[in-house]
N, C-alpha and C. Protein backbone atom coordinates (compact mmCIF):
# COMPACT_ATOMS: atom_id res chain seq x y z
N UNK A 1 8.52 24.71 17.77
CA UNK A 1 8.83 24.50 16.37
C UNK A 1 7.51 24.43 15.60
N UNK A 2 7.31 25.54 14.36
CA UNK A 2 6.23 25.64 13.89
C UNK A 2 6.40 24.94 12.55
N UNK A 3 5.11 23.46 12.26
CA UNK A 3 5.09 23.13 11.42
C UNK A 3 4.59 24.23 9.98
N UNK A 4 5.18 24.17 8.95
CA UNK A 4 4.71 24.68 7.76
C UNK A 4 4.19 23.72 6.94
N UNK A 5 2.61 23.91 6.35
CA UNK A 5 2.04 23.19 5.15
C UNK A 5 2.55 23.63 3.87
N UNK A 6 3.27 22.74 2.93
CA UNK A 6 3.94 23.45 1.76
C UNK A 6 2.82 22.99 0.46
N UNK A 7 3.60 23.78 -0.47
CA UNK A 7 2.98 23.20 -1.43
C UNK A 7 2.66 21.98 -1.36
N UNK A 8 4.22 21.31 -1.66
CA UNK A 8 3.77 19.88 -2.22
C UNK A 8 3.32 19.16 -1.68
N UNK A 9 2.63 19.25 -0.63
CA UNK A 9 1.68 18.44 0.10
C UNK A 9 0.15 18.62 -0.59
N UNK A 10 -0.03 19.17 -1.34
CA UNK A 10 -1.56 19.25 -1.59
C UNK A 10 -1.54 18.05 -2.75
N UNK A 11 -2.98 17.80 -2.51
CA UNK A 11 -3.66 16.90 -3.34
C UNK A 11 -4.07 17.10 -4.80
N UNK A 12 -4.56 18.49 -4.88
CA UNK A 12 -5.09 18.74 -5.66
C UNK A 12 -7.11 18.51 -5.38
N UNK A 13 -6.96 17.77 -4.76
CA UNK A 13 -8.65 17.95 -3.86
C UNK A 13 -9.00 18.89 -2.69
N UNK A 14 -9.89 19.61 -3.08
CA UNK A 14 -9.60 20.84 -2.30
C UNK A 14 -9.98 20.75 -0.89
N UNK A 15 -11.20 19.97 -0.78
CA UNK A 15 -11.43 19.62 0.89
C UNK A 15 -10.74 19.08 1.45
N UNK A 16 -9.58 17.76 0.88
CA UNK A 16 -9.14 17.35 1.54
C UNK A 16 -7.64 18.29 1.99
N UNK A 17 -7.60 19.28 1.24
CA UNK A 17 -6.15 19.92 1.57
C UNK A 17 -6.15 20.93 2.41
N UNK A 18 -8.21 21.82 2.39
CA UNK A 18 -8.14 22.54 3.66
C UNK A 18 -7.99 21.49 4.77
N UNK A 19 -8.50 20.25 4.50
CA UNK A 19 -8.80 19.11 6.08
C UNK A 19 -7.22 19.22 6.53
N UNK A 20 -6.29 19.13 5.81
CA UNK A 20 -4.98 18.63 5.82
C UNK A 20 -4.29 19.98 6.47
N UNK A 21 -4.42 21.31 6.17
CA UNK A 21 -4.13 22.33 6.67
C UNK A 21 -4.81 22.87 7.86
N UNK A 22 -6.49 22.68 8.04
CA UNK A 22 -5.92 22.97 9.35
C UNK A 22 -6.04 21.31 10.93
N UNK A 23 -5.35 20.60 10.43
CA UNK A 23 -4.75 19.36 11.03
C UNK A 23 -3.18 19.90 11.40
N UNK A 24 -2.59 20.97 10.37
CA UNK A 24 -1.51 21.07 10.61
C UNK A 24 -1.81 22.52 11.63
N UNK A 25 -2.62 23.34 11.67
CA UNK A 25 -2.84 24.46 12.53
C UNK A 25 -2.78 24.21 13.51
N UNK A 26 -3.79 22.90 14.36
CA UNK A 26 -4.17 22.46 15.54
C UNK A 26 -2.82 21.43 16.12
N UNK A 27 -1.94 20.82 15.34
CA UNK A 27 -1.11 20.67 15.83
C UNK A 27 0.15 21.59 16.10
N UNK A 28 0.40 22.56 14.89
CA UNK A 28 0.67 23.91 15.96
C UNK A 28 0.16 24.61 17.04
N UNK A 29 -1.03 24.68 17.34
CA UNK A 29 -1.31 25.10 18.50
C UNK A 29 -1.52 24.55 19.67
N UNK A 30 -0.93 22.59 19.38
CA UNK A 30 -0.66 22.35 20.66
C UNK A 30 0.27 22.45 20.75
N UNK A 31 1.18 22.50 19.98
CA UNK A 31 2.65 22.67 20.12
C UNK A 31 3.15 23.72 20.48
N UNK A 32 2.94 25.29 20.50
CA UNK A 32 3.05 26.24 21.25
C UNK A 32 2.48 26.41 22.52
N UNK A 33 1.21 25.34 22.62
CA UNK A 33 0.65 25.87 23.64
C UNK A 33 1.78 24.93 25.09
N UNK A 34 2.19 23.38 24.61
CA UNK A 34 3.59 22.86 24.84
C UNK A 34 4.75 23.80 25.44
N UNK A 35 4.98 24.69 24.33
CA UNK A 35 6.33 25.20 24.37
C UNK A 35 6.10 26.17 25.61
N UNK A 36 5.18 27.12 25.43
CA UNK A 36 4.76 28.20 26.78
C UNK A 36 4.70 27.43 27.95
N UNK A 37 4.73 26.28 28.21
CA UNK A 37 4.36 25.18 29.77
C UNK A 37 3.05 24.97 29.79
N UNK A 38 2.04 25.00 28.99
CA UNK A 38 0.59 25.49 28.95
C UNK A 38 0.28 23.73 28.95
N UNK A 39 0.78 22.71 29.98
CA UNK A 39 0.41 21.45 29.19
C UNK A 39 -0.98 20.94 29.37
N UNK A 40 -1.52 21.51 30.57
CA UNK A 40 -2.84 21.02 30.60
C UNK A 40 -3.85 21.40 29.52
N UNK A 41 -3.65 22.96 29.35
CA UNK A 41 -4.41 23.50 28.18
C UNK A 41 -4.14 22.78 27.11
N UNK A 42 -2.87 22.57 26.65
CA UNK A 42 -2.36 21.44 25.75
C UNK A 42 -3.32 20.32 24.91
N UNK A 43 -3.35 19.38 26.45
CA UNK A 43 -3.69 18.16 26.72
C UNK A 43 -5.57 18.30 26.03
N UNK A 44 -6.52 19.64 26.67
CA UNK A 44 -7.58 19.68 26.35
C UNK A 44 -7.38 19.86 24.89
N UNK A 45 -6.73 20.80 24.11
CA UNK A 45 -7.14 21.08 22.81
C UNK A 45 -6.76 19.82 21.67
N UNK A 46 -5.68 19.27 22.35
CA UNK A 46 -5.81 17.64 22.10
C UNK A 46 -6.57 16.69 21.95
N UNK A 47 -7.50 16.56 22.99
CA UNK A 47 -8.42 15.88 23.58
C UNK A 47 -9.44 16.26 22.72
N UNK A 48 -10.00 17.48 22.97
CA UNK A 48 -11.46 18.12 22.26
C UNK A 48 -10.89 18.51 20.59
N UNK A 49 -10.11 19.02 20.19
CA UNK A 49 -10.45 19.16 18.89
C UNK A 49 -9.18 18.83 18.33
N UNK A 50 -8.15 17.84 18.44
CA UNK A 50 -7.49 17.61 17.32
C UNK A 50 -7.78 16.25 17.39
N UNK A 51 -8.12 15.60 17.99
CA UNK A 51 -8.24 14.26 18.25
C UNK A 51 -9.88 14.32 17.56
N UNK A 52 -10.33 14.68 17.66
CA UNK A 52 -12.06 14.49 17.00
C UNK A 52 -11.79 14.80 15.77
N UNK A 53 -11.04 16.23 15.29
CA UNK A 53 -10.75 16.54 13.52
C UNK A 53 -10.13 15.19 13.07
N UNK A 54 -9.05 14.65 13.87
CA UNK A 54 -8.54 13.40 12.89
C UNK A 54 -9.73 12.59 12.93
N UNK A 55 -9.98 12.53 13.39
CA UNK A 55 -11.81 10.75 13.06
C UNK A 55 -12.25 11.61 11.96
N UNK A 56 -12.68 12.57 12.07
CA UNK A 56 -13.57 12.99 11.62
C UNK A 56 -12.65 13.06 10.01
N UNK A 57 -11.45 13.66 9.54
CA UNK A 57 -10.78 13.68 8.33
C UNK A 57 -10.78 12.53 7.72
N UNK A 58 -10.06 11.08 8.91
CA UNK A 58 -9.66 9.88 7.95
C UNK A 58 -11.03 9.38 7.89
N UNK A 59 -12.21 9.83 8.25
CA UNK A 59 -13.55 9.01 7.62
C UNK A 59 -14.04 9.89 6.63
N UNK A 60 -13.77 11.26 6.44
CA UNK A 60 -13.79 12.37 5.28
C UNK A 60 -13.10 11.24 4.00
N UNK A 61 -11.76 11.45 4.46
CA UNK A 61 -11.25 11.19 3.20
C UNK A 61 -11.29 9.24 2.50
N UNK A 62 -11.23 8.42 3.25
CA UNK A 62 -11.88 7.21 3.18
C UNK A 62 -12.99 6.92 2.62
N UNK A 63 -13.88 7.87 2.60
CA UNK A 63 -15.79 8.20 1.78
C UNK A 63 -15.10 8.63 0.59
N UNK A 64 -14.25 9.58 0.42
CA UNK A 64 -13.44 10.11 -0.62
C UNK A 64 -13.15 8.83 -1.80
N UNK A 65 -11.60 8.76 -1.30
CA UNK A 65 -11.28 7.38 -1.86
C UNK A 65 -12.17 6.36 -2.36
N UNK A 66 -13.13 5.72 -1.63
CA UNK A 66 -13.73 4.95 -1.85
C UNK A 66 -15.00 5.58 -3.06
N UNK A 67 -15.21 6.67 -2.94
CA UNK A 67 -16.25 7.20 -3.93
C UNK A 67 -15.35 7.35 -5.13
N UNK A 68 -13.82 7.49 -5.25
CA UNK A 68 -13.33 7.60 -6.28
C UNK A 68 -12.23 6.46 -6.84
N UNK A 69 -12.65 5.09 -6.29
CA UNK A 69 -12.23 3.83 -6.28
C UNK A 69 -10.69 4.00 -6.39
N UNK A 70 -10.35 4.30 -5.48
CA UNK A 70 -8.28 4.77 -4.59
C UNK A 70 -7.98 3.13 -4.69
N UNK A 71 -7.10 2.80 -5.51
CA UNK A 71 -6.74 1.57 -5.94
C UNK A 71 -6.30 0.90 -4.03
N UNK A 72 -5.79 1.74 -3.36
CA UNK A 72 -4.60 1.77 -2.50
C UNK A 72 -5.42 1.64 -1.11
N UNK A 73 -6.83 1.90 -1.21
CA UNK A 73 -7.57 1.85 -0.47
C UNK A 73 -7.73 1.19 0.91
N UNK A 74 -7.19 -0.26 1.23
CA UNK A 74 -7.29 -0.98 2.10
C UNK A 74 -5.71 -1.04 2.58
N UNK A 75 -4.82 -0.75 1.95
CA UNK A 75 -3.85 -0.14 2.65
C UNK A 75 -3.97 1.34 3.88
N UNK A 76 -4.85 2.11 2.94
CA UNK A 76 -4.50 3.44 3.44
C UNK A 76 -5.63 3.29 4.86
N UNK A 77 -6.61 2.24 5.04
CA UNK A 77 -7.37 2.30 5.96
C UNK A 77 -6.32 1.36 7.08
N UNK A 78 -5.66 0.19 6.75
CA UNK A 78 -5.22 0.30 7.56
C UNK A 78 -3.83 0.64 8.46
N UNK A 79 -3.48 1.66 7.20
CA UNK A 79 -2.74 3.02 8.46
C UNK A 79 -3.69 4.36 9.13
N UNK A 80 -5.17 4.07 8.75
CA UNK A 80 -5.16 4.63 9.41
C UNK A 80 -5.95 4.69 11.10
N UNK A 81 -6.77 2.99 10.71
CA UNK A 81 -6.32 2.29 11.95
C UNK A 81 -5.72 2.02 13.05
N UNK A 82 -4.22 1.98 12.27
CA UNK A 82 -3.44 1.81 13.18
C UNK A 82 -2.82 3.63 14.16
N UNK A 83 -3.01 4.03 13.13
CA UNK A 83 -3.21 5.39 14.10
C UNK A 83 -4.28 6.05 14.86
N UNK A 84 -5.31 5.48 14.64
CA UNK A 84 -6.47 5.64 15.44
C UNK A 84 -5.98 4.64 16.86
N UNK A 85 -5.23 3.67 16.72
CA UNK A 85 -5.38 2.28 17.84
C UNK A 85 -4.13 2.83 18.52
N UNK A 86 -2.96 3.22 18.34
CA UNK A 86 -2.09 3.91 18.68
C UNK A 86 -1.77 4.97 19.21
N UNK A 87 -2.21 6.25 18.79
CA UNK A 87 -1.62 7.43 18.89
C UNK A 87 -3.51 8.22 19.50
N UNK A 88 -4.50 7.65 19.19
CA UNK A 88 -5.60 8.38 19.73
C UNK A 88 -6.10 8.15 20.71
């Protein structure tokens, strides 16, 4: 099942919406790579580059926010915390 990035997901900030698109690429391509039985290959592109793009986005966009005083700020860090402590 191939995720689609739609419109209304954009920000209107442009780095953060390529960051956001291809987050959604790399989780399509573990997800096919899933669907074919490919799980070890899977597991690496997981490991090496979707798991490093997310650190690397929610501290992108966190420098963001915070350079553009995101009222919502200490909320949004800690979801994304908790998905760093969880799911990475």
């Amino acid at each position: 099942m191939k995720l689609q990035f739609v419109n209304e997901l954009l920000t209107g900030v442009e780095e953060m919406d390529r960051q956001h698109m291809v987050l959604v690429e790399l989780l399509n391509e573990v997800t096919s790579l899933l669907e074919r039985g490919e799980r070890e290959k899977a597991i690496k592109v997981f490991r090496d580059k979707l798991v490093e793009y997310v650190e690397t986005h929610l501290k992108d966009e966190e420098e963001f926010m915070e350079k553009i005083g995101y009222p919502d700020l200490d909320n949004h860090r800690k979801g994304s915390r908790y998905l760093q402590k969880s799911h990475l």
